[in-house]
N, C-alpha and C. Protein backbone atom coordinates (compact mmCIF):
# COMPACT_ATOMS: atom_id res chain seq x y z
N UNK A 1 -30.38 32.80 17.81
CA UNK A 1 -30.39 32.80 19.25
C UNK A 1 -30.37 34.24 19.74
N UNK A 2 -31.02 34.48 20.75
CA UNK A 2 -31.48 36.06 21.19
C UNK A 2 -30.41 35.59 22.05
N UNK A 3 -29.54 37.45 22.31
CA UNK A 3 -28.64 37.31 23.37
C UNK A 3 -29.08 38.76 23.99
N UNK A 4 -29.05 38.32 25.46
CA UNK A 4 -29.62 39.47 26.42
C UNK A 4 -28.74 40.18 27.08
N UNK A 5 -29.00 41.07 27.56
CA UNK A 5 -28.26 42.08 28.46
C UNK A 5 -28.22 41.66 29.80
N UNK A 6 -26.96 42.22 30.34
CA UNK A 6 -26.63 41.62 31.63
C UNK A 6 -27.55 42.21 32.67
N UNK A 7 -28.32 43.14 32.55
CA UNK A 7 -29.88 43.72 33.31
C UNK A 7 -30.69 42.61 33.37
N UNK A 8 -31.06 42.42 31.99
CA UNK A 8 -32.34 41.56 31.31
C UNK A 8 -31.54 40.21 32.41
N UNK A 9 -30.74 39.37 31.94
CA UNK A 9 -29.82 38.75 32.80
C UNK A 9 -30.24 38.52 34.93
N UNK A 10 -29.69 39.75 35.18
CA UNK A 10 -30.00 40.01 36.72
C UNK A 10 -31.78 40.17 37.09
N UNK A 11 -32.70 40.22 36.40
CA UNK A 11 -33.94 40.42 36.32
C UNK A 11 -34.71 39.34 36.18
N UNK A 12 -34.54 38.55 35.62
CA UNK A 12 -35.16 37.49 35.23
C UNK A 12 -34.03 35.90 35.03
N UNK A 13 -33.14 35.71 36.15
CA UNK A 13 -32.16 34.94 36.27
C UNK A 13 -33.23 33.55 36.19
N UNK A 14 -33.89 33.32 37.03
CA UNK A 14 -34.86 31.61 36.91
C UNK A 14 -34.84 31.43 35.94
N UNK A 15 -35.62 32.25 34.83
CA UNK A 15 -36.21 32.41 33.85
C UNK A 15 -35.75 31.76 32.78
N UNK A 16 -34.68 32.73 32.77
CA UNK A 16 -33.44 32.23 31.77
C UNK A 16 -32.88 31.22 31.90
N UNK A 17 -32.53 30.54 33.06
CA UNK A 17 -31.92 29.34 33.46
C UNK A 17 -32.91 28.37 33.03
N UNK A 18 -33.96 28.47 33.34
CA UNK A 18 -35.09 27.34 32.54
C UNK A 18 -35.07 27.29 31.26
N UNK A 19 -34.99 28.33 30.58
CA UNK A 19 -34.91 28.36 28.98
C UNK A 19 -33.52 27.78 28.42
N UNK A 20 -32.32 27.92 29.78
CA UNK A 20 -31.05 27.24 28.99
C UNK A 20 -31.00 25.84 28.94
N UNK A 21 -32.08 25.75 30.22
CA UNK A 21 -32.35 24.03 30.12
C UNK A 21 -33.00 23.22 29.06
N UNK A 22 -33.80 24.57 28.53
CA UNK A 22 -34.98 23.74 27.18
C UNK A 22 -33.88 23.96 25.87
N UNK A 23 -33.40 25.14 25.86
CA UNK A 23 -32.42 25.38 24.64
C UNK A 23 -31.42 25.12 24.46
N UNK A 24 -30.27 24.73 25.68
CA UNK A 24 -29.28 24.15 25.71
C UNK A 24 -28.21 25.81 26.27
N UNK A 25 -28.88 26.26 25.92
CA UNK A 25 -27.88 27.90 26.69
C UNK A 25 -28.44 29.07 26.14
N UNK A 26 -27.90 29.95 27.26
CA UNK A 26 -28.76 31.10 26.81
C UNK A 26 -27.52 32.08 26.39
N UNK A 27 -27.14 33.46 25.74
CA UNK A 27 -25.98 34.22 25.97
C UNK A 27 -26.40 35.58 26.11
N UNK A 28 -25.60 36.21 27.09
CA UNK A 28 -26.04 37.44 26.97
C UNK A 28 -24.64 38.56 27.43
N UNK A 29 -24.67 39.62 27.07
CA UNK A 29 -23.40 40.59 27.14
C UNK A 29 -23.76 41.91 27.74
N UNK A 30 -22.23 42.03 28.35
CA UNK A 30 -22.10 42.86 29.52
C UNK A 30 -22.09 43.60 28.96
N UNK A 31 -22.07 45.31 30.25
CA UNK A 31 -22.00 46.27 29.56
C UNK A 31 -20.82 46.80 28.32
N UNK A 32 -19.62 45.93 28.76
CA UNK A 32 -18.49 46.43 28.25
C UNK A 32 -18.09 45.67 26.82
N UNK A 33 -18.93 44.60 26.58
CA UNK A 33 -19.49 43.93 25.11
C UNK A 33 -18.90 42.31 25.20
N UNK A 34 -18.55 42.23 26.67
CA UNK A 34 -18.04 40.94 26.47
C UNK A 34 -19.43 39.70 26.24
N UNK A 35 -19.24 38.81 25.60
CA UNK A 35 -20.43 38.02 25.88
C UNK A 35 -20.10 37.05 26.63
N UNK A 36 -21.46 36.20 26.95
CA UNK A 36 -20.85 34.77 27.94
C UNK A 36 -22.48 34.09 27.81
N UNK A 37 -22.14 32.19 27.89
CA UNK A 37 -22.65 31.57 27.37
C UNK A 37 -23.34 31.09 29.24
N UNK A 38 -24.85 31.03 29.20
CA UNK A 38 -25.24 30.40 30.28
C UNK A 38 -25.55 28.97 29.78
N UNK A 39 -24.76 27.55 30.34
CA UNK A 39 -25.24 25.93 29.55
C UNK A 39 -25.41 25.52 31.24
N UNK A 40 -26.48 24.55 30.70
CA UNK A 40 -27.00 23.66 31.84
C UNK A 40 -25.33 22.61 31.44
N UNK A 41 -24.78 21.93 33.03
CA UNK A 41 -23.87 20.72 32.91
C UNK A 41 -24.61 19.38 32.89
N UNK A 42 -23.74 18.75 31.81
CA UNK A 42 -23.93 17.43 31.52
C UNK A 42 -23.98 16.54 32.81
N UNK A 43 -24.55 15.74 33.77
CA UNK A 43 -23.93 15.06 34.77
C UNK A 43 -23.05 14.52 34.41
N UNK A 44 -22.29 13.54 35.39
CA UNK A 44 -21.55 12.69 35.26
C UNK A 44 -22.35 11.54 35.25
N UNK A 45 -21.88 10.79 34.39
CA UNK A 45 -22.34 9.38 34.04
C UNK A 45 -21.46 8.32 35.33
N UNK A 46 -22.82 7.52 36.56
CA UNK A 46 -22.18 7.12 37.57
C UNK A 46 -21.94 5.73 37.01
N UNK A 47 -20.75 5.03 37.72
CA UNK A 47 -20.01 3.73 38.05
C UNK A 47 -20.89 2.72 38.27
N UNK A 48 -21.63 1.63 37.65
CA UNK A 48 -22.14 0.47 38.06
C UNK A 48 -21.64 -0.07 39.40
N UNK A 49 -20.30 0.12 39.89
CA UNK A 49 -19.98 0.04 40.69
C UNK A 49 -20.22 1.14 41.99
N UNK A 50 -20.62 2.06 41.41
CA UNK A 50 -20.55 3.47 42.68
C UNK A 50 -22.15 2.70 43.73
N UNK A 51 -22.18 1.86 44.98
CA UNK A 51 -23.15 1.77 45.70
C UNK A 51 -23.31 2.14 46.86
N UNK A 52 -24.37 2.50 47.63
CA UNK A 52 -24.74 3.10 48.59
C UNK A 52 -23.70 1.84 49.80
N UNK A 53 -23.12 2.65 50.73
CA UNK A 53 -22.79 1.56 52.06
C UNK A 53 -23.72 1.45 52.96
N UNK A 54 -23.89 0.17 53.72
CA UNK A 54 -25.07 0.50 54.85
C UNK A 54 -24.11 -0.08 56.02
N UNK A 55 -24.72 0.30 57.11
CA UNK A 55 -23.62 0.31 58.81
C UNK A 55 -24.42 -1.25 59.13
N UNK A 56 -23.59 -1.98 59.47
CA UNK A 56 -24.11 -3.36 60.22
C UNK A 56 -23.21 -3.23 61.31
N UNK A 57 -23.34 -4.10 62.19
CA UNK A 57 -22.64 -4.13 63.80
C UNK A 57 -22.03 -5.16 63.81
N UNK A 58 -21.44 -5.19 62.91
CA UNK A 58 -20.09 -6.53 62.67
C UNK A 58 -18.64 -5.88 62.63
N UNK A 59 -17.69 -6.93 62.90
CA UNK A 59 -16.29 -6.21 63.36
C UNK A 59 -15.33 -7.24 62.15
N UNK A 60 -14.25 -6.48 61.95
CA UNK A 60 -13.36 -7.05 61.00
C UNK A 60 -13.07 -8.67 61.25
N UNK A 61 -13.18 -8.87 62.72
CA UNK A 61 -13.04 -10.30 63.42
C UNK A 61 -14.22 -11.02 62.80
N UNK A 62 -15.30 -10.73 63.05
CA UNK A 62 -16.60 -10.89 62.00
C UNK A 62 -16.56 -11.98 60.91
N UNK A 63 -15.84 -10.66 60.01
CA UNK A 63 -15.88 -10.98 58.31
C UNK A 63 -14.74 -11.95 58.19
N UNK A 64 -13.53 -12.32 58.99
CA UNK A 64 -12.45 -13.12 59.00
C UNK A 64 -13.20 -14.64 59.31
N UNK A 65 -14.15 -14.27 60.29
CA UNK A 65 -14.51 -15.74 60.54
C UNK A 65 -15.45 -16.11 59.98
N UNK A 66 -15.66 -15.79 58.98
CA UNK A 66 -17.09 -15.90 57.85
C UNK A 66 -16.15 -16.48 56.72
N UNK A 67 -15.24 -15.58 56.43
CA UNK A 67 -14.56 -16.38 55.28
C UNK A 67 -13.97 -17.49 55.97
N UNK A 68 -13.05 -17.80 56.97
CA UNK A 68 -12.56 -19.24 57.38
C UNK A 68 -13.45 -20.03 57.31
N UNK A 69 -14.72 -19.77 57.77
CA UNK A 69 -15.80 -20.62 57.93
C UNK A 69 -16.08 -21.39 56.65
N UNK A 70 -16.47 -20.27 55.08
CA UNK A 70 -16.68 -20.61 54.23
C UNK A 70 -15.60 -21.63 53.18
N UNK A 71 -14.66 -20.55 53.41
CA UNK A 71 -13.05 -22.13 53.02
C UNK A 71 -13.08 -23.17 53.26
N UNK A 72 -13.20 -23.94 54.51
CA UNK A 72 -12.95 -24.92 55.63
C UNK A 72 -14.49 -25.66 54.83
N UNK A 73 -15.83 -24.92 54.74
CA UNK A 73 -16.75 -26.11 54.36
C UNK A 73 -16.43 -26.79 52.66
N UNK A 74 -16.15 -25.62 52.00
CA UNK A 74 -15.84 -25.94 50.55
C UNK A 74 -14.39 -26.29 50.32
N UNK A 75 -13.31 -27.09 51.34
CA UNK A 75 -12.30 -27.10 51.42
C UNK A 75 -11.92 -28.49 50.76
């Protein structure tokens, strides 16, 4: 793995970021010799449960009398 200078680094930042995406990371070191690892993040893996809400124009009174309704026929 080639590791670049923090110039090379500030010069060609896209660049490199695309290549950490194909290679998994890129590393490159400062002037003072520290190194450091550029990695694309893993997402988070979403909730079968995580779903979009949508706005309807119904009121809590609404949804109360929907379920009584539904009790009372299957009662």
């Amino acid at each position: 793995m080639m590791i670049y200078t923090s110039t090379e680094v500030q010069k060609q930042f896209s660049t490199l970021l695309k290549k950490a995406l194909s290679e998994g990371q890129v590393m490159f070191r400062t002037k003072d010799g520290q190194v450091f690892v550029i990695r694309p993040e893993t997402p988070a893996k979403k909730s079968p449960f995580e779903v979009r809400s949508i706005k309807l124009p119904i009121t809590r009174m609404d949804i109360l009398e929907a379920i009584h309704e539904s009790r009372a026929r299957y009662s």
